[in-house]
PDB file of N, CA and C in Angstrom:
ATOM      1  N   UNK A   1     122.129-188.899 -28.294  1.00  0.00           N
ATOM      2  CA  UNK A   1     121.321-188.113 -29.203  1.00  0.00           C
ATOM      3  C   UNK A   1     120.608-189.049 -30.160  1.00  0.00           C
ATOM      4  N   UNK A   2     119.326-188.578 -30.176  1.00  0.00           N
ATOM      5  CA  UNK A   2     118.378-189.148 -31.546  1.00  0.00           C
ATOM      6  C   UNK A   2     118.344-188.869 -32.146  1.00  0.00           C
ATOM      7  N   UNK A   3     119.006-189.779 -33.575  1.00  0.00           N
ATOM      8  CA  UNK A   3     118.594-188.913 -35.227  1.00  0.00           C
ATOM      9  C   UNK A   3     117.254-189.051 -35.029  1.00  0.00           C
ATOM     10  N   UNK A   4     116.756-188.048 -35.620  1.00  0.00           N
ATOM     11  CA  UNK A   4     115.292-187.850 -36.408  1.00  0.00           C
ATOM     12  C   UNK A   4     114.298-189.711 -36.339  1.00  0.00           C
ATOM     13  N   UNK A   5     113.096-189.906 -36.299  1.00  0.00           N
ATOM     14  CA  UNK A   5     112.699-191.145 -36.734  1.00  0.00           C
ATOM     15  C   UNK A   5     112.390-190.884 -37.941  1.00  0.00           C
ATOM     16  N   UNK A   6     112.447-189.863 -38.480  1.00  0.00           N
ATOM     17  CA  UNK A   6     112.080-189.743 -40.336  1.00  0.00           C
ATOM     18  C   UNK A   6     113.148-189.474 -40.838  1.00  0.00           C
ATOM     19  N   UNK A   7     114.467-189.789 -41.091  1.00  0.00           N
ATOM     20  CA  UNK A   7     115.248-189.112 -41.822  1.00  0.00           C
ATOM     21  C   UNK A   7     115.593-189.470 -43.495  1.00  0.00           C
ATOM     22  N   UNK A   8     115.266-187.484 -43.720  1.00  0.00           N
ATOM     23  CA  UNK A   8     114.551-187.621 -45.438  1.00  0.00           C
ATOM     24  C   UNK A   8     115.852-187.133 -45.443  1.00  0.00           C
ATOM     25  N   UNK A   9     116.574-187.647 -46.598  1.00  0.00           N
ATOM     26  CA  UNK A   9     117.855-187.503 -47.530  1.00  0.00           C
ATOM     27  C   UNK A   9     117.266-186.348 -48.682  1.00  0.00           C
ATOM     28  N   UNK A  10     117.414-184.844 -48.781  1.00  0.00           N
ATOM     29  CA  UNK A  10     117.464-184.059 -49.473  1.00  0.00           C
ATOM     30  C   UNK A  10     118.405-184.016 -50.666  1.00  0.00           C
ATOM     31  N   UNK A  11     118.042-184.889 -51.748  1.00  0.00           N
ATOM     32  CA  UNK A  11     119.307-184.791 -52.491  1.00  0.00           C
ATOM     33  C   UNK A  11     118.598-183.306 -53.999  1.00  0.00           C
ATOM     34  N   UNK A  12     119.313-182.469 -53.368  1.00  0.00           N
ATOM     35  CA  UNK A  12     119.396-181.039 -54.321  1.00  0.00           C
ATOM     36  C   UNK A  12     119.667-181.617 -56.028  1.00  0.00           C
ATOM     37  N   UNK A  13     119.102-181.032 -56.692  1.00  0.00           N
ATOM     38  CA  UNK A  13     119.166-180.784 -58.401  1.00  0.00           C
ATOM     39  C   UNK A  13     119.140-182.455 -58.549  1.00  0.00           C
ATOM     40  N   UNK A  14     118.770-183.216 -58.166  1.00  0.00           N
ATOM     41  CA  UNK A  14     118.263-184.656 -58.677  1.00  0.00           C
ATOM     42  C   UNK A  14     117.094-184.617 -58.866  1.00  0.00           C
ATOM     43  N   UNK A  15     117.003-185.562 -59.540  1.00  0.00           N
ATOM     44  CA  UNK A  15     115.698-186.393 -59.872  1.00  0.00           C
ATOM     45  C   UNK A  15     115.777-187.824 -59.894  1.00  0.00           C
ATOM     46  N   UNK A  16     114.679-188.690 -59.035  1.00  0.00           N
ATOM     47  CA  UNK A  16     115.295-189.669 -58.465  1.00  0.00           C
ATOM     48  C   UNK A  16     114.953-191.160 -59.805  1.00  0.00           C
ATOM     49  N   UNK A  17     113.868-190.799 -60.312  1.00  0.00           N
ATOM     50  CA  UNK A  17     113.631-191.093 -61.795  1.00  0.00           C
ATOM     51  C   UNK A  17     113.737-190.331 -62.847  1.00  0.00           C
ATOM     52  N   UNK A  18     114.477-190.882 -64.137  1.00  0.00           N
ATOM     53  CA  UNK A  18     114.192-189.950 -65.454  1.00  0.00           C
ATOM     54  C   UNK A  18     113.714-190.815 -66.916  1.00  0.00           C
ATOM     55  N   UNK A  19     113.670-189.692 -67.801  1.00  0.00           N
ATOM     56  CA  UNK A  19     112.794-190.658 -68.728  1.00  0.00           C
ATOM     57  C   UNK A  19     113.797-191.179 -69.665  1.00  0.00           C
ATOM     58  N   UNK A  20     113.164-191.798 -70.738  1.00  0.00           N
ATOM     59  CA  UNK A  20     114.223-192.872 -71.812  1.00  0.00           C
ATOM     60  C   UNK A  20     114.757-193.804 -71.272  1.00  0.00           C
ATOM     61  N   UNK A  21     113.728-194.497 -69.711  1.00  0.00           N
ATOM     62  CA  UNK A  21     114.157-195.722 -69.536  1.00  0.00           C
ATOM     63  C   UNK A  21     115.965-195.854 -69.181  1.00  0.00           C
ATOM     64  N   UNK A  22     116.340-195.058 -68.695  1.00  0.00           N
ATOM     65  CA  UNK A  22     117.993-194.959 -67.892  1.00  0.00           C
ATOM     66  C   UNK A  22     117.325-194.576 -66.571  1.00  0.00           C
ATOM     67  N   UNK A  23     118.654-195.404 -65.934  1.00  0.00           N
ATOM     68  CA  UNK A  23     118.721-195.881 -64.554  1.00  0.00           C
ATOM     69  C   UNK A  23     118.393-194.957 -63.691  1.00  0.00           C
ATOM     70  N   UNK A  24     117.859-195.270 -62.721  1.00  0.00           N
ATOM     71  CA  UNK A  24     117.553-193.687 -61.263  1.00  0.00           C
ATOM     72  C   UNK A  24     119.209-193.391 -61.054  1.00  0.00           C
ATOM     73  N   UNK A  25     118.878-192.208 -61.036  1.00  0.00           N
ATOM     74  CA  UNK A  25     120.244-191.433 -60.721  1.00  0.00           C
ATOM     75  C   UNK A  25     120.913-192.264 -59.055  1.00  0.00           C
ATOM     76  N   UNK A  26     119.916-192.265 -58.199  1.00  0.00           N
ATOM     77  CA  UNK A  26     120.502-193.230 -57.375  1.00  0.00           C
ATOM     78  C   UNK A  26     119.993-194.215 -56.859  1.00  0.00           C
ATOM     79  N   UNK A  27     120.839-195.114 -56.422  1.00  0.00           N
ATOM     80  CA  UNK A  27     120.305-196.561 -56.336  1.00  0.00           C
ATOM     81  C   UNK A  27     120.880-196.979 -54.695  1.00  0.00           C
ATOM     82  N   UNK A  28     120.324-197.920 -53.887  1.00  0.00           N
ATOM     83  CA  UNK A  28     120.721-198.235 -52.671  1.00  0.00           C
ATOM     84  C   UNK A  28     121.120-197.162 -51.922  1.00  0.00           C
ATOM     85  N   UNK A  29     120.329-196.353 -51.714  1.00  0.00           N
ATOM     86  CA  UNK A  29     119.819-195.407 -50.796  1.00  0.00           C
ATOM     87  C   UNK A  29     119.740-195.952 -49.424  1.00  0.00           C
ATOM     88  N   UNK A  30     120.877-196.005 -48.166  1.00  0.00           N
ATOM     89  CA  UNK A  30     120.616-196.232 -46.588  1.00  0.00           C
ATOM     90  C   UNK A  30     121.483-195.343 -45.964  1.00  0.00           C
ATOM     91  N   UNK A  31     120.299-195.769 -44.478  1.00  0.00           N
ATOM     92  CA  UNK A  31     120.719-194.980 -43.432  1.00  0.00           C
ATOM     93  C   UNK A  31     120.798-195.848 -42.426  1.00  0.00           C
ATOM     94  N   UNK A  32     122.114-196.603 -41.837  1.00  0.00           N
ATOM     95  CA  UNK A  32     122.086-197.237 -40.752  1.00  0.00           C
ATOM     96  C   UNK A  32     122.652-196.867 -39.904  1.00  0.00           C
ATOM     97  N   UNK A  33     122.745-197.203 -38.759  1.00  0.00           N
ATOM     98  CA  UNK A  33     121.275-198.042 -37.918  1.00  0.00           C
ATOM     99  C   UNK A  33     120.566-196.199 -38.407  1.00  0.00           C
ATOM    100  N   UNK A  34     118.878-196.752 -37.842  1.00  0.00           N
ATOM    101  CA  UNK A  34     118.310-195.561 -37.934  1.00  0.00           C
ATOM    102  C   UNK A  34     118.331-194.772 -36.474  1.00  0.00           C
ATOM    103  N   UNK A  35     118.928-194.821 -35.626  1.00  0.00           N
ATOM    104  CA  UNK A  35     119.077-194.296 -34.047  1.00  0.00           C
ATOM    105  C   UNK A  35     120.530-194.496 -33.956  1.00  0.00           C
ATOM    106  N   UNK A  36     121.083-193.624 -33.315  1.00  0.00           N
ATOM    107  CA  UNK A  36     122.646-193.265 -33.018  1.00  0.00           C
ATOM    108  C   UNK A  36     122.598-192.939 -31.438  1.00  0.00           C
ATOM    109  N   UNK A  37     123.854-193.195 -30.662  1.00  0.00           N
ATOM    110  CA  UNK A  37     123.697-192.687 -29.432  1.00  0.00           C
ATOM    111  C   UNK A  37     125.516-192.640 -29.065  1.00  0.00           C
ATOM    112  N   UNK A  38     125.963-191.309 -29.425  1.00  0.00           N
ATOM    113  CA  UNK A  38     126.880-191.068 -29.788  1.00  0.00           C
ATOM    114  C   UNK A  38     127.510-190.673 -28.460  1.00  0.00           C
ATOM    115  N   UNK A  39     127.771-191.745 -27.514  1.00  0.00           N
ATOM    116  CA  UNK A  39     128.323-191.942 -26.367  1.00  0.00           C
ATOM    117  C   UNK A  39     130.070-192.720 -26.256  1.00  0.00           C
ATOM    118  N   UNK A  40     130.500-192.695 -27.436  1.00  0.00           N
ATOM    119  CA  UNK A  40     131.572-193.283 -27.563  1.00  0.00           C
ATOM    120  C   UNK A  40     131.590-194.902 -27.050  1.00  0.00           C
ATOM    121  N   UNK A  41     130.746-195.784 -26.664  1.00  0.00           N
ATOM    122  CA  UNK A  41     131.241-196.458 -26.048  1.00  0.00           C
ATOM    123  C   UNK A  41     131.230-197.886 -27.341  1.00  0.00           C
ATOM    124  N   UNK A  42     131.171-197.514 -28.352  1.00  0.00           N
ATOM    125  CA  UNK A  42     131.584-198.609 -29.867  1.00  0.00           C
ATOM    126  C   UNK A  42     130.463-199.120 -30.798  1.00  0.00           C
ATOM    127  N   UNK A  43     128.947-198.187 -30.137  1.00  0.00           N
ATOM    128  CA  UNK A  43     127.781-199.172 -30.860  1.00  0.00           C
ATOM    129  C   UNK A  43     127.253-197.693 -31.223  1.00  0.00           C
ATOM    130  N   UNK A  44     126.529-198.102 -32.242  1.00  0.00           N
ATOM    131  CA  UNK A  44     125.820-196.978 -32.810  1.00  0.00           C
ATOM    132  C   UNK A  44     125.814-196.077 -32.175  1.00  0.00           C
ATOM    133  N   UNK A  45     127.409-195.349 -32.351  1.00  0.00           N
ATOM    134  CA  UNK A  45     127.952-193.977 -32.414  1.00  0.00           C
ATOM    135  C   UNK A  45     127.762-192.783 -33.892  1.00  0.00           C
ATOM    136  N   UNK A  46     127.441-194.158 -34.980  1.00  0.00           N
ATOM    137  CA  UNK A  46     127.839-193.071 -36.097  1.00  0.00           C
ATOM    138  C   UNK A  46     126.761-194.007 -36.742  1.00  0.00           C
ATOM    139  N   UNK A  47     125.933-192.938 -37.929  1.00  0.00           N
ATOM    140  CA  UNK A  47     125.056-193.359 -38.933  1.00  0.00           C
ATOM    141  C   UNK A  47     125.877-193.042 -40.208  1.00  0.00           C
ATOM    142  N   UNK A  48     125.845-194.694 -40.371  1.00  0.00           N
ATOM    143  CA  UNK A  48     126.426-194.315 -41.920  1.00  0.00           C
ATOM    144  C   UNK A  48     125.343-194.253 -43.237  1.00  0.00           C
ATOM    145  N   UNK A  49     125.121-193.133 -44.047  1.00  0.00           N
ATOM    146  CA  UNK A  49     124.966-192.797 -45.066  1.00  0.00           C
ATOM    147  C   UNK A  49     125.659-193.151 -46.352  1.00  0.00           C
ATOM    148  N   UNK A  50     124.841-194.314 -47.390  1.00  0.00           N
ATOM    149  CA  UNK A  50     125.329-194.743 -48.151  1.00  0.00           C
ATOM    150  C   UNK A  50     124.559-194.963 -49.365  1.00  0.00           C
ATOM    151  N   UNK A  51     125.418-194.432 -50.458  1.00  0.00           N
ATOM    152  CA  UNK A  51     124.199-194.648 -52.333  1.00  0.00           C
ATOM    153  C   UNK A  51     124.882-194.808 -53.080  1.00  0.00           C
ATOM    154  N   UNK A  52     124.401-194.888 -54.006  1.00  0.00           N
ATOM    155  CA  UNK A  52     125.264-195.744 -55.785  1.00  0.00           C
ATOM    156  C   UNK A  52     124.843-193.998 -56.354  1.00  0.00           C
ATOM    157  N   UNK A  53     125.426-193.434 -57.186  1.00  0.00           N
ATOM    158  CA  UNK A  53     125.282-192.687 -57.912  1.00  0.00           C
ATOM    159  C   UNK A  53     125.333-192.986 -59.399  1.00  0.00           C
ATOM    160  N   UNK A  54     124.207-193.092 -60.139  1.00  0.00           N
ATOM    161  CA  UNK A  54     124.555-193.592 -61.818  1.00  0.00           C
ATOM    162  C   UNK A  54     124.946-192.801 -62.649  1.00  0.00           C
ATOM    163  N   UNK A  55     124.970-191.396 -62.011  1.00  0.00           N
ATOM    164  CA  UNK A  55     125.714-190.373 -63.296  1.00  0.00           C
ATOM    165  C   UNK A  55     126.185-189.174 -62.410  1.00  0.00           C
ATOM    166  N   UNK A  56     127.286-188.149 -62.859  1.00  0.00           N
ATOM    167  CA  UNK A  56     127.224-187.242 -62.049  1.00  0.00           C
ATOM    168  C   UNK A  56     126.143-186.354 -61.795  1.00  0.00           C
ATOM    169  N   UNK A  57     126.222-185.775 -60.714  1.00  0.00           N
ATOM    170  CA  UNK A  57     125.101-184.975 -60.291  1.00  0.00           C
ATOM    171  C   UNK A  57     126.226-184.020 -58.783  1.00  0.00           C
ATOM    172  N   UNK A  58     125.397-182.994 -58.898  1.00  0.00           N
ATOM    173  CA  UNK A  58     125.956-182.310 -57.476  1.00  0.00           C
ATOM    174  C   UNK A  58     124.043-183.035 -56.257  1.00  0.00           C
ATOM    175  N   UNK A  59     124.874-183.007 -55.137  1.00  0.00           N
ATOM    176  CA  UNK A  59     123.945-182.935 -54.531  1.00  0.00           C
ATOM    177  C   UNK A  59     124.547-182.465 -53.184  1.00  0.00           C
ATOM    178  N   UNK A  60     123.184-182.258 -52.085  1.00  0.00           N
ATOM    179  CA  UNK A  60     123.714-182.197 -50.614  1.00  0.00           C
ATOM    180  C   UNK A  60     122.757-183.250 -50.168  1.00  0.00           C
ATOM    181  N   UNK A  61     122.522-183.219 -48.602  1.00  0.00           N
ATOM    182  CA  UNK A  61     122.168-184.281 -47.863  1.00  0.00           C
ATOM    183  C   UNK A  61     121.907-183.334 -46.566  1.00  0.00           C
ATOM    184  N   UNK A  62     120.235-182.983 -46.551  1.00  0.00           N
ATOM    185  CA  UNK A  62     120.033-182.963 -45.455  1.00  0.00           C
ATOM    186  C   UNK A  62     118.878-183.387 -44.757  1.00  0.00           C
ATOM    187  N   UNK A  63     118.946-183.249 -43.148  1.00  0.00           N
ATOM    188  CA  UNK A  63     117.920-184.286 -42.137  1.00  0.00           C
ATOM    189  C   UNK A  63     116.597-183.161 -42.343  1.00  0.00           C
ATOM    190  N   UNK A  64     115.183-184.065 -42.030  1.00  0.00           N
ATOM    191  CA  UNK A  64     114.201-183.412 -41.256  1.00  0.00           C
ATOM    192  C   UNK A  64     113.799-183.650 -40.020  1.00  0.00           C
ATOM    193  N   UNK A  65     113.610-182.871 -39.175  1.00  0.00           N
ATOM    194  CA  UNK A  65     113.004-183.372 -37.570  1.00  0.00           C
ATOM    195  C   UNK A  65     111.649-183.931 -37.815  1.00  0.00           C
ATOM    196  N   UNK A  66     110.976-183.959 -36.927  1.00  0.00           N
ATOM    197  CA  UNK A  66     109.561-184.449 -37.276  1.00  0.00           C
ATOM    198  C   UNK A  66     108.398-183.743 -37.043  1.00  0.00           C
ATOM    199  N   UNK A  67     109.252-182.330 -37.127  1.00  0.00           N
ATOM    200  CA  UNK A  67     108.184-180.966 -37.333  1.00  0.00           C
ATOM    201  C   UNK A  67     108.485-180.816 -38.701  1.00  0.00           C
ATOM    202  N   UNK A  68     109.059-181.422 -39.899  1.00  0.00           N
ATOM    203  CA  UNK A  68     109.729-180.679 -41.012  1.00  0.00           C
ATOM    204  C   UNK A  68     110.649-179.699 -41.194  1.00  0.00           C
ATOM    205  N   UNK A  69     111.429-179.419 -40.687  1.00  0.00           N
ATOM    206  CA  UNK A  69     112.353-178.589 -40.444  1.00  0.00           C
ATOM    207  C   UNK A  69     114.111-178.997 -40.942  1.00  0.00           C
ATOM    208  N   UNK A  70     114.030-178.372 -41.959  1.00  0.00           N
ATOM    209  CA  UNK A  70     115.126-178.820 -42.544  1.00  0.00           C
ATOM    210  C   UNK A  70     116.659-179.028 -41.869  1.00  0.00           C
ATOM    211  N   UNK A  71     117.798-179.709 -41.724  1.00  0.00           N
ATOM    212  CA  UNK A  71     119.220-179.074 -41.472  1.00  0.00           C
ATOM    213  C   UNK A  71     119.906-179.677 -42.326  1.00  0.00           C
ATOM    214  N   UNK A  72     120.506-178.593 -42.864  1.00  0.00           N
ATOM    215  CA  UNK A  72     121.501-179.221 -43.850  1.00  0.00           C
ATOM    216  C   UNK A  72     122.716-179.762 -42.997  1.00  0.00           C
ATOM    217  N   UNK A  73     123.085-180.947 -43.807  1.00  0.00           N
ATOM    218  CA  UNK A  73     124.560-181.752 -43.595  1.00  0.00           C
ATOM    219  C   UNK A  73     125.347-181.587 -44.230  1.00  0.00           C
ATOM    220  N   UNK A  74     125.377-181.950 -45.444  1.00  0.00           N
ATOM    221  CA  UNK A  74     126.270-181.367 -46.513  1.00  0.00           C
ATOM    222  C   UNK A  74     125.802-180.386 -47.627  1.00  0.00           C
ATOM    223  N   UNK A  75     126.508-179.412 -47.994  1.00  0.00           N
ATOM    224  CA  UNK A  75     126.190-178.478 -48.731  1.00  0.00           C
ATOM    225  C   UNK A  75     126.388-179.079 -50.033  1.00  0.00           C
ATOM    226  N   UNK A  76     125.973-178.511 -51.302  1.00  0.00           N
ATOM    227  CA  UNK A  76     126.000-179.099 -52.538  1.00  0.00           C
ATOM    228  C   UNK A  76     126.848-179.171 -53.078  1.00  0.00           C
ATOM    229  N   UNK A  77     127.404-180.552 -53.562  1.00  0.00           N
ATOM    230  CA  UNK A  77     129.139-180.605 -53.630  1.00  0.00           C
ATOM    231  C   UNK A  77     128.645-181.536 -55.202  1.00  0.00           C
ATOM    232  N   UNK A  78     129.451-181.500 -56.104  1.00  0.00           N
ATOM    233  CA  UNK A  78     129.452-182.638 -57.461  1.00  0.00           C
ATOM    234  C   UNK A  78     130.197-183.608 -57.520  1.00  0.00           C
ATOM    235  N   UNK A  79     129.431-184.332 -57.495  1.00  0.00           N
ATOM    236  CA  UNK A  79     129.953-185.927 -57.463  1.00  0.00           C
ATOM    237  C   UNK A  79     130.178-186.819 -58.605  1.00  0.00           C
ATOM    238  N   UNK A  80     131.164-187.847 -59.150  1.00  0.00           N
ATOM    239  CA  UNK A  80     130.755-188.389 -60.480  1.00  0.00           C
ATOM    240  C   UNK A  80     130.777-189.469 -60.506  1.00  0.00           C
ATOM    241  N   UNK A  81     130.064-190.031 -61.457  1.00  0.00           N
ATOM    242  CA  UNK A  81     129.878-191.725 -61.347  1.00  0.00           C
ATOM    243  C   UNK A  81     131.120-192.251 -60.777  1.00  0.00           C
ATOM    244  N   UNK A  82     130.116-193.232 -59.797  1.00  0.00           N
ATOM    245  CA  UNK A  82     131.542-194.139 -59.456  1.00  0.00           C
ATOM    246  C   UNK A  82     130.685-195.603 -59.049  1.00  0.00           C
ATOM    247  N   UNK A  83     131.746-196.472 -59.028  1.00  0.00           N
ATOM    248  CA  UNK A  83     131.174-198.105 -59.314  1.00  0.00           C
ATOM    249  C   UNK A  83     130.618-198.323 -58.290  1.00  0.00           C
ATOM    250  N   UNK A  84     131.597-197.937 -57.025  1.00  0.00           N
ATOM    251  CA  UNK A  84     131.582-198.159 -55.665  1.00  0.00           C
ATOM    252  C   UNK A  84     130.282-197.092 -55.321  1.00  0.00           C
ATOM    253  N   UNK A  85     129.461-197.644 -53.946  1.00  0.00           N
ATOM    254  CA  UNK A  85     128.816-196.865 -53.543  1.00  0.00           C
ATOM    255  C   UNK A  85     129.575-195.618 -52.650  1.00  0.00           C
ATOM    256  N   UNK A  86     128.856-194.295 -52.575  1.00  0.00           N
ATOM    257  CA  UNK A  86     129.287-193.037 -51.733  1.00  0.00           C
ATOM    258  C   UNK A  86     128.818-193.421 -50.198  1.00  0.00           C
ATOM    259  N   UNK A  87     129.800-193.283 -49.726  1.00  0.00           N
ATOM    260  CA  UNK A  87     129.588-192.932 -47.984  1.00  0.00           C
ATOM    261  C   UNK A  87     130.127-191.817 -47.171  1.00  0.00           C
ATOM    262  N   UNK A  88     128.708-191.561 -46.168  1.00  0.00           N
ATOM    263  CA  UNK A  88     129.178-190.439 -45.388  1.00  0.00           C
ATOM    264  C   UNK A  88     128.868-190.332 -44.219  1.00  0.00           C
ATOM    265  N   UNK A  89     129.890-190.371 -43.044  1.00  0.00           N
ATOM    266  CA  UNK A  89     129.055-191.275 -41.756  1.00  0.00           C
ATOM    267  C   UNK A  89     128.224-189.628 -41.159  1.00  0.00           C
ATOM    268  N   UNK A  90     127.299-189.777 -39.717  1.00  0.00           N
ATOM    269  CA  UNK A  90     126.716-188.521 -39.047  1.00  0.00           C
ATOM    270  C   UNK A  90     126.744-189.289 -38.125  1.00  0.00           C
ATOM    271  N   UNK A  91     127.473-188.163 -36.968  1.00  0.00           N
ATOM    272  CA  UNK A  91     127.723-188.739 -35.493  1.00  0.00           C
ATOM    273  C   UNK A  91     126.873-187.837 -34.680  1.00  0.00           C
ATOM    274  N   UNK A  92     125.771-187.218 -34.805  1.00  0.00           N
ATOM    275  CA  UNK A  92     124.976-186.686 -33.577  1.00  0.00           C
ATOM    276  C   UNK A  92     125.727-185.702 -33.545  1.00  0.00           C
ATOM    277  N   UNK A  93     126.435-185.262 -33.588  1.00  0.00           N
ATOM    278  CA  UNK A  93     127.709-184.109 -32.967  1.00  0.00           C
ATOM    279  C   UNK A  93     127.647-182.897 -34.167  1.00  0.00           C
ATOM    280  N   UNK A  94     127.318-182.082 -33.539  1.00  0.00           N
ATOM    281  CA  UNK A  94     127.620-181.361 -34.904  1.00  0.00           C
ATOM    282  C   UNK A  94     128.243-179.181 -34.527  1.00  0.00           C
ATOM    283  N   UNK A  95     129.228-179.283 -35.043  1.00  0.00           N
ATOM    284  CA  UNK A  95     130.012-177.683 -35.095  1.00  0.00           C
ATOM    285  C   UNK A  95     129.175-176.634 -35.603  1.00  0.00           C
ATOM    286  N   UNK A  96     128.119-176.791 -36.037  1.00  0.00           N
ATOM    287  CA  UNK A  96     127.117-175.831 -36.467  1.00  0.00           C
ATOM    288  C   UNK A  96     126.508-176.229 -37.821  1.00  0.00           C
ATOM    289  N   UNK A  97     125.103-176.001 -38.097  1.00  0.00           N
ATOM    290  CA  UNK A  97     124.423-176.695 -39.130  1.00  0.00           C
ATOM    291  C   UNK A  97     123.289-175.303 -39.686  1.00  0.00           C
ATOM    292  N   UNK A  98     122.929-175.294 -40.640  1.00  0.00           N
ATOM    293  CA  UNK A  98     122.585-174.570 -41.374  1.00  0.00           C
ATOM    294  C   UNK A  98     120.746-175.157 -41.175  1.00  0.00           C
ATOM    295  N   UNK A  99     119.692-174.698 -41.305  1.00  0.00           N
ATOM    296  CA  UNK A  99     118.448-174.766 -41.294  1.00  0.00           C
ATOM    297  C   UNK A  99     118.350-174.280 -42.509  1.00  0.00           C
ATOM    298  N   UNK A 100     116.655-173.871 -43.204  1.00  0.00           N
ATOM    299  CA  UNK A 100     116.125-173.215 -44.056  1.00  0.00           C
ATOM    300  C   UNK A 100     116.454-171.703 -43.865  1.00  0.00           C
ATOM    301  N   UNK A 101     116.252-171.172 -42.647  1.00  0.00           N
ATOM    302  CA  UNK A 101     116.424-170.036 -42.297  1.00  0.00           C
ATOM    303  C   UNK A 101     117.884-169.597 -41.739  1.00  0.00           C
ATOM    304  N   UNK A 102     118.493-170.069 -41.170  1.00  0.00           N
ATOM    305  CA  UNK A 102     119.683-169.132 -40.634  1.00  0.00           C
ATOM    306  C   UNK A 102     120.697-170.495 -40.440  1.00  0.00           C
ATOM    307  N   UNK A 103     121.910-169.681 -39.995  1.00  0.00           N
ATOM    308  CA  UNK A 103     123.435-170.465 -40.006  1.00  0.00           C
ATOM    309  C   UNK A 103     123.190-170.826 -38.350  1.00  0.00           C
ATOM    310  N   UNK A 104     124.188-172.139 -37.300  1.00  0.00           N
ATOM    311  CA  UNK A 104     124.538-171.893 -36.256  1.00  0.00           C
ATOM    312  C   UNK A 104     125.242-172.352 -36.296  1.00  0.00           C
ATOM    313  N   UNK A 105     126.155-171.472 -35.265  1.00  0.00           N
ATOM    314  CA  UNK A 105     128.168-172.300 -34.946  1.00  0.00           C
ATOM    315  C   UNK A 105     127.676-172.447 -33.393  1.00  0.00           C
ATOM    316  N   UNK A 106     128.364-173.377 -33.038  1.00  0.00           N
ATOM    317  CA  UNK A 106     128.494-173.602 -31.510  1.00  0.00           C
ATOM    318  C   UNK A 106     129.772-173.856 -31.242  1.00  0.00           C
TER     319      UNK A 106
END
């Protein structure tokens, strides 16, 4: 399976700059590798998703195809500063994912 070649990180109720000169809410923003091929056999099986968060914030995280079409990954969860960067791997595989419009379970 192919992630997306655009994949936009939806981060909900952020703002990725703010004013009075304090830090972007997040910093080191990646997505590696950008292609997954989630065949088990030990190589880019899993995209790991990884950011610095400078203050709490809730957010989610989701993909666009390259029609624009949203799917959510994670739903909006609150997170709080932490030193260490956040990680969250995506293996191609997925139990059902949510769009703009409707739910699917498989």
């Amino acid at each position: 399976m192919k992630v997306p070649r655009y994949i936009l990180l939806i981060m909900v109720g952020l703002l990725a700059l703010t004013a009075c000169g304090q830090k972007p809410l997040l910093e080191d923003v990646s997505v590696e590798p950008q292609r997954i091929t989630p065949n088990a056999d030990g190589r880019e099986d899993l995209a790991k998703i990884e950011f610095l968060l400078n203050r709490s914030a809730t957010l989610s995280i989701s993909f666009l195809d390259e029609n624009g079409k949203a799917y959510i990954f994670r739903n909006p969860t609150p997170l709080g500063l932490n030193e260490e960067p956040y990680s969250v791997f995506f293996g191609g595989v997925v139990e059902g994912f949510s769009t703009d419009e409707e739910d699917h379970d498989f």
